[in-house]
C-alpha atoms as a PDB file:
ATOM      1  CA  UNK A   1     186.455 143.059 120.310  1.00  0.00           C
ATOM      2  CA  UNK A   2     190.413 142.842 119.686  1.00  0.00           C
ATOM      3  CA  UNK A   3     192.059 140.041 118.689  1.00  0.00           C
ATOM      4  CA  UNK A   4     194.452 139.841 121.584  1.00  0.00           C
ATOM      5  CA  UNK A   5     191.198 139.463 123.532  1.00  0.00           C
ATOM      6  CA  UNK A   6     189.250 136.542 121.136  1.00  0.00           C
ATOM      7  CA  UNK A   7     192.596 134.742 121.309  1.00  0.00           C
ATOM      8  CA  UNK A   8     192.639 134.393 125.535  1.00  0.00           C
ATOM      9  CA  UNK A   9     188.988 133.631 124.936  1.00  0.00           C
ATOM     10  CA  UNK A  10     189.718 131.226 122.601  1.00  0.00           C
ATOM     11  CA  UNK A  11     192.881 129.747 125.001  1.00  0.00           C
ATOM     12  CA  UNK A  12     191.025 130.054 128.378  1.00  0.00           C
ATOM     13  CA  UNK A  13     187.966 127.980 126.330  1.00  0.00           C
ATOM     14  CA  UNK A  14     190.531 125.352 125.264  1.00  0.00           C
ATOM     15  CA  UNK A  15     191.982 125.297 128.654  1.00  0.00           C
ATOM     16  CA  UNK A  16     188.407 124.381 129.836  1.00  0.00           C
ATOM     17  CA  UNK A  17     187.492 121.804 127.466  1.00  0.00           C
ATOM     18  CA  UNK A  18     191.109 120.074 128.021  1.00  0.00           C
ATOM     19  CA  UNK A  19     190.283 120.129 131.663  1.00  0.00           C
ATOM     20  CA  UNK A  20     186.729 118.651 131.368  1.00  0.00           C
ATOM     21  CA  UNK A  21     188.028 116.114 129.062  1.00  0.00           C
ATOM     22  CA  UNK A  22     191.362 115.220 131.553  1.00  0.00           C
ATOM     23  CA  UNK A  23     188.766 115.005 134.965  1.00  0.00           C
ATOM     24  CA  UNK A  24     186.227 112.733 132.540  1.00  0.00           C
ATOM     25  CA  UNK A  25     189.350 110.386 131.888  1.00  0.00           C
ATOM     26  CA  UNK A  26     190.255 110.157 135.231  1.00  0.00           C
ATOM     27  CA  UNK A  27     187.450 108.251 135.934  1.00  0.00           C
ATOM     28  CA  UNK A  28     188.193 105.890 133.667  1.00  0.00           C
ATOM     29  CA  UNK A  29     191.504 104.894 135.578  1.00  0.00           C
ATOM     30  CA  UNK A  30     192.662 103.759 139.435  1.00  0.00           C
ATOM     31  CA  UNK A  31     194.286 106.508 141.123  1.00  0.00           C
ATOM     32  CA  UNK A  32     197.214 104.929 142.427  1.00  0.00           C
ATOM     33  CA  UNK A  33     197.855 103.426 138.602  1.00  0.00           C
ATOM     34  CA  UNK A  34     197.128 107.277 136.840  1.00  0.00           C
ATOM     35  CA  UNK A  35     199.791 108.438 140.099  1.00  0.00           C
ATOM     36  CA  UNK A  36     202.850 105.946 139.006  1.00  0.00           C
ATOM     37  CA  UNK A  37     201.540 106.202 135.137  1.00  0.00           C
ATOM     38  CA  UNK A  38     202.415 109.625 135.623  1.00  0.00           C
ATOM     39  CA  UNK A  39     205.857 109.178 137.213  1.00  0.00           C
ATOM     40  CA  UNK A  40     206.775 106.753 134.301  1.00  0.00           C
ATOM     41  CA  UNK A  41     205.874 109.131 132.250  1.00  0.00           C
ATOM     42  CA  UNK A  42     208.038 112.104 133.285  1.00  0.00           C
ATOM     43  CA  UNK A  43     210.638 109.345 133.194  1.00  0.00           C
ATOM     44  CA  UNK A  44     210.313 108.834 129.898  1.00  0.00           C
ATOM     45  CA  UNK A  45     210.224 112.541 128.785  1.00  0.00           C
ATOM     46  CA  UNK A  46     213.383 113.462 130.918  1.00  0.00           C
ATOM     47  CA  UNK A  47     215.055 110.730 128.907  1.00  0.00           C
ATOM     48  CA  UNK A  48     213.226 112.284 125.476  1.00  0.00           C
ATOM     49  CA  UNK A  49     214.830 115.542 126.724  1.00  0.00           C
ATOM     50  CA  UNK A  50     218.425 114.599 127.699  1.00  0.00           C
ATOM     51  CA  UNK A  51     218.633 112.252 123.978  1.00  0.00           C
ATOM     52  CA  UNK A  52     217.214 115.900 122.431  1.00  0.00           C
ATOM     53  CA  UNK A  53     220.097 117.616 124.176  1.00  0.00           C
ATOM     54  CA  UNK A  54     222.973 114.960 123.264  1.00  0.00           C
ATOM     55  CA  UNK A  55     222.179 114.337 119.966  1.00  0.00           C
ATOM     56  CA  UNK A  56     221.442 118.313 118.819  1.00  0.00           C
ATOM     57  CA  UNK A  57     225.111 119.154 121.058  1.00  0.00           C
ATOM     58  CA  UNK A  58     227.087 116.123 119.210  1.00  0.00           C
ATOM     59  CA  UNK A  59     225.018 117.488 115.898  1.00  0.00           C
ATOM     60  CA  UNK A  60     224.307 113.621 115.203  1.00  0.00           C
ATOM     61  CA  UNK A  61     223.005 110.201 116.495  1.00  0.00           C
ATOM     62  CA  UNK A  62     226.415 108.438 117.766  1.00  0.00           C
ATOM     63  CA  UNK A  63     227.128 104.667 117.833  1.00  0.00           C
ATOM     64  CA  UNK A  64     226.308 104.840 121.402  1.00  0.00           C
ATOM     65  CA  UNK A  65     223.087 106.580 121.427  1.00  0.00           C
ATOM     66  CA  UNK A  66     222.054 104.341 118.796  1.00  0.00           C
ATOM     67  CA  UNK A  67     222.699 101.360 120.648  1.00  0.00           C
ATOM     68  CA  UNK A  68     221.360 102.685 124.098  1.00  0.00           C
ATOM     69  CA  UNK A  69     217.973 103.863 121.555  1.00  0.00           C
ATOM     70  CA  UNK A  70     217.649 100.052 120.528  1.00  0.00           C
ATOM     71  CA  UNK A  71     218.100  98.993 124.197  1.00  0.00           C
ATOM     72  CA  UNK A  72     215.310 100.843 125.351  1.00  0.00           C
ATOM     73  CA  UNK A  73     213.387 101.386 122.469  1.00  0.00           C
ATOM     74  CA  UNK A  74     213.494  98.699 120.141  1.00  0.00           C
ATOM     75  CA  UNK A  75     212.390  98.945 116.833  1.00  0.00           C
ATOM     76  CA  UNK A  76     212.256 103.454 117.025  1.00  0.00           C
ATOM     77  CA  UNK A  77     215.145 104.160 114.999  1.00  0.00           C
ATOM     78  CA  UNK A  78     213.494 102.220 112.196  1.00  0.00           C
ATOM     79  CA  UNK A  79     210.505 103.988 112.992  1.00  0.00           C
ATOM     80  CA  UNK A  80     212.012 107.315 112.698  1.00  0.00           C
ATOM     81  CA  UNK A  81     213.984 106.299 109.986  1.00  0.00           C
ATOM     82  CA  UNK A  82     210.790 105.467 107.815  1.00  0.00           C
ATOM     83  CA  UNK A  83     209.433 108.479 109.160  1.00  0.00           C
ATOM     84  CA  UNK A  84     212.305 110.869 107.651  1.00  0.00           C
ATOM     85  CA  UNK A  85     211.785 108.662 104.067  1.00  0.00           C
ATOM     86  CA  UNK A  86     207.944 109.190 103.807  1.00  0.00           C
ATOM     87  CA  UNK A  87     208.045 113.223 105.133  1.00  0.00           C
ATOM     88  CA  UNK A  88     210.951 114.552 102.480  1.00  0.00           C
ATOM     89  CA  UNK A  89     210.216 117.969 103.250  1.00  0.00           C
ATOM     90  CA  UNK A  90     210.187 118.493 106.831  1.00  0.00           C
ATOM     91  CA  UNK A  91     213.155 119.166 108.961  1.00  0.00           C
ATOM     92  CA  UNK A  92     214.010 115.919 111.069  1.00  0.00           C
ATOM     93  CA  UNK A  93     213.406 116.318 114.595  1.00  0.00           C
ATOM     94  CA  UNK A  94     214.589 113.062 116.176  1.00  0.00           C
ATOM     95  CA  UNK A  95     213.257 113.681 119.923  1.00  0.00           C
ATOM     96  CA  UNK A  96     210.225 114.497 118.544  1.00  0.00           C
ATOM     97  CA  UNK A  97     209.820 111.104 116.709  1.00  0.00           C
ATOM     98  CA  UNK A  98     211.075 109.456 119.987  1.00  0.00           C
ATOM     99  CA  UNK A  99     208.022 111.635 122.231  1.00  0.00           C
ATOM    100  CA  UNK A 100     205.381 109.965 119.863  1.00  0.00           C
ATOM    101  CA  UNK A 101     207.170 106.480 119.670  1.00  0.00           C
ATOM    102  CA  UNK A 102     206.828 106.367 123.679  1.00  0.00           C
ATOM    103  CA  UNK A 103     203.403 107.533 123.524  1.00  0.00           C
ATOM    104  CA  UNK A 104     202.394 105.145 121.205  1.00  0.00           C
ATOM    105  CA  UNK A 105     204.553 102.048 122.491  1.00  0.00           C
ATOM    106  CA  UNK A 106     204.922 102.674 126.138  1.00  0.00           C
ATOM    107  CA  UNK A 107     201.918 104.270 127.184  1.00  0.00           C
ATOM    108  CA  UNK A 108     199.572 102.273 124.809  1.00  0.00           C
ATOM    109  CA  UNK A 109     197.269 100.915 127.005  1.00  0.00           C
ATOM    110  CA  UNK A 110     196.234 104.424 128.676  1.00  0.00           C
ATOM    111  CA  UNK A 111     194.689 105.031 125.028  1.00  0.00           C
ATOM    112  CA  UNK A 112     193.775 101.554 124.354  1.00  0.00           C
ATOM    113  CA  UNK A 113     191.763 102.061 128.330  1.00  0.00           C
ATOM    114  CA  UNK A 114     190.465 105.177 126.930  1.00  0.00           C
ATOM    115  CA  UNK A 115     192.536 108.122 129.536  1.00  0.00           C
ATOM    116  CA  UNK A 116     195.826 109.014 127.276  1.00  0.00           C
ATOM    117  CA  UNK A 117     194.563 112.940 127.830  1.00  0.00           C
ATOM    118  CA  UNK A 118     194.234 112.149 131.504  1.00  0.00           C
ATOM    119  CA  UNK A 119     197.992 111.190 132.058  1.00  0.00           C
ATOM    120  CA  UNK A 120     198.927 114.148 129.437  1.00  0.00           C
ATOM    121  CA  UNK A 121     196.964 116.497 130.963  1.00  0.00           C
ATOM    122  CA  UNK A 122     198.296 115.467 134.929  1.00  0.00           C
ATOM    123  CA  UNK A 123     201.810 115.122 133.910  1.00  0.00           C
ATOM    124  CA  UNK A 124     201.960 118.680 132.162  1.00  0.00           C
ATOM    125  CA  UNK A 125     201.016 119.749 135.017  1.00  0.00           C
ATOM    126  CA  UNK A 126     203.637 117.912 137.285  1.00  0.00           C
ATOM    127  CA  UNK A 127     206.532 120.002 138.861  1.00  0.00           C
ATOM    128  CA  UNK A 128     208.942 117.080 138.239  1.00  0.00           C
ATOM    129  CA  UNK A 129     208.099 117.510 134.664  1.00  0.00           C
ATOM    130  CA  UNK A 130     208.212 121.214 135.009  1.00  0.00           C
ATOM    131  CA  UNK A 131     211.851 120.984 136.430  1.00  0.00           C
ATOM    132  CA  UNK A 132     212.746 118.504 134.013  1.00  0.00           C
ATOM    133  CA  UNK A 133     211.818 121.043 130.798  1.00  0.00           C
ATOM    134  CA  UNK A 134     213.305 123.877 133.224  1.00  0.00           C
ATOM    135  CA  UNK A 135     217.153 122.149 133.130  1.00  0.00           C
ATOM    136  CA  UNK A 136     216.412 121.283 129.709  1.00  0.00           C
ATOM    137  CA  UNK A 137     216.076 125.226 128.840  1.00  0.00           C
ATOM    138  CA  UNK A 138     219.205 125.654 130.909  1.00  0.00           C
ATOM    139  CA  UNK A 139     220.942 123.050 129.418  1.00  0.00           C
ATOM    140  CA  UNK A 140     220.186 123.844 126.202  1.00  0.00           C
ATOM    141  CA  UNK A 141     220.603 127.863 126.803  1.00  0.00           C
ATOM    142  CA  UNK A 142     224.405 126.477 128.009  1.00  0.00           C
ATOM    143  CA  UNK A 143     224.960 124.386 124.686  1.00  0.00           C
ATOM    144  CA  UNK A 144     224.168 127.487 122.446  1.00  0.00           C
ATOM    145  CA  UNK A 145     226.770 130.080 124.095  1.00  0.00           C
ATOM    146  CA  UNK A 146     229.206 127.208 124.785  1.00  0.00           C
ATOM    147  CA  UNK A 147     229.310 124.273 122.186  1.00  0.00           C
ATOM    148  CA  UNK A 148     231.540 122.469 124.176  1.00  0.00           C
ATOM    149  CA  UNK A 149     229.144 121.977 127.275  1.00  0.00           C
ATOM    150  CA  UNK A 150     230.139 118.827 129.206  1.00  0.00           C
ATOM    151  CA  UNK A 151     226.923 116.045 128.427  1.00  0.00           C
ATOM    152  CA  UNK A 152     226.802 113.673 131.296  1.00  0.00           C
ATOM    153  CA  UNK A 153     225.043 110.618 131.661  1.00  0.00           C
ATOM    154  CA  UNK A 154     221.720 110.147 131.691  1.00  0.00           C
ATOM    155  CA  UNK A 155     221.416 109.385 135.281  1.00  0.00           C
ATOM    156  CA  UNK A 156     223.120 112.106 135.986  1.00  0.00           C
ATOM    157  CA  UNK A 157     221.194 114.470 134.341  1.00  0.00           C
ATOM    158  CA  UNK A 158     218.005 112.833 135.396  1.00  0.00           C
ATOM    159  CA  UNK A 159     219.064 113.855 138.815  1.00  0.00           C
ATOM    160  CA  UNK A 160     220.381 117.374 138.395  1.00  0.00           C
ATOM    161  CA  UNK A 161     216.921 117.717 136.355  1.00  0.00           C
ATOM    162  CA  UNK A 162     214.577 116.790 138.924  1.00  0.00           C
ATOM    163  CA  UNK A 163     216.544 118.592 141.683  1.00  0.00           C
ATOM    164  CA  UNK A 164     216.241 121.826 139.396  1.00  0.00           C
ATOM    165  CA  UNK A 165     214.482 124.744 141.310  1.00  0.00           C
ATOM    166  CA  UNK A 166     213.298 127.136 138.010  1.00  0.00           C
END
């Protein structure tokens, strides 16, 4: 057998076993709370996204992202910043950081309730979330041939993101 074909067997197997595992969480959780769980969640990762695309275009962390980052997410840039001290050797990927501080402070009780993969699994497969990584590509596709791309707010791009047709 080729490799090409042990690796989709390997993928389409993992694809399974995520699936099984997602539809076994389900249960676990009301509909109607997994359905606006989601939709919080794709909030939160279009906001991950446009902070990815504002601080990597201004090539830092300004005063006012900072501030706007302790607003909504108190105590991450501490977080992150002990994060950076203890891991020396890897390259700093702030949004990153931020997609595992909101997992792990805003969506705590889906793993504490025992369906985190559930809401994972469901929101991946979202279109909103789709569109929302779709601008992002765009965005950041605009940023690399033109480094002075206009950055608008983030309800603005919240909206052009989730309008998006990829």
């Amino acid at each position: 057998m080729r490799k090409t074909s042990q690796f989709r067997e390997a993928e389409a197997a993992l694809g399974v076993k995520s699936q099984r595992l997602a539809e076994a969480q389900r249960k676990k959780v009301d509909p109607d709370r997994l359905t606006q769980t989601i939709t919080d969640y794709i909030e939160w990762r279009t906001f991950a996204y446009w902070v990815r695309l504002v601080v990597e275009t201004e090539g830092c962390v300004s005063v006012e992202m900072k501030t706007l980052l302790e607003q909504r997410c108190p105590g991450f840039l501490q977080c992150a910043e002990e994060y950076r001290r203890t891991h020396l050797n890897e390259r700093e990927f702030l949004w990153l950081r931020l997609i595992s501080w909101i997992d792990d402070n805003i969506f705590a009780f889906a793993k504490t309730e025992g369906w985190p993969h559930a809401l994972g699994y469901f929101a991946a497969r979202d279109p909103r979330l789709d569109r929302v990584r779709a601008y992002w590509l765009l965005c950041d596709d605009d940023r690399n041939r033109n480094r002075r791309c206009r950055l608008t707010d983030l309800a603005e791009w919240r909206r052009a993101a989730l309008a998006h047709v990829p």
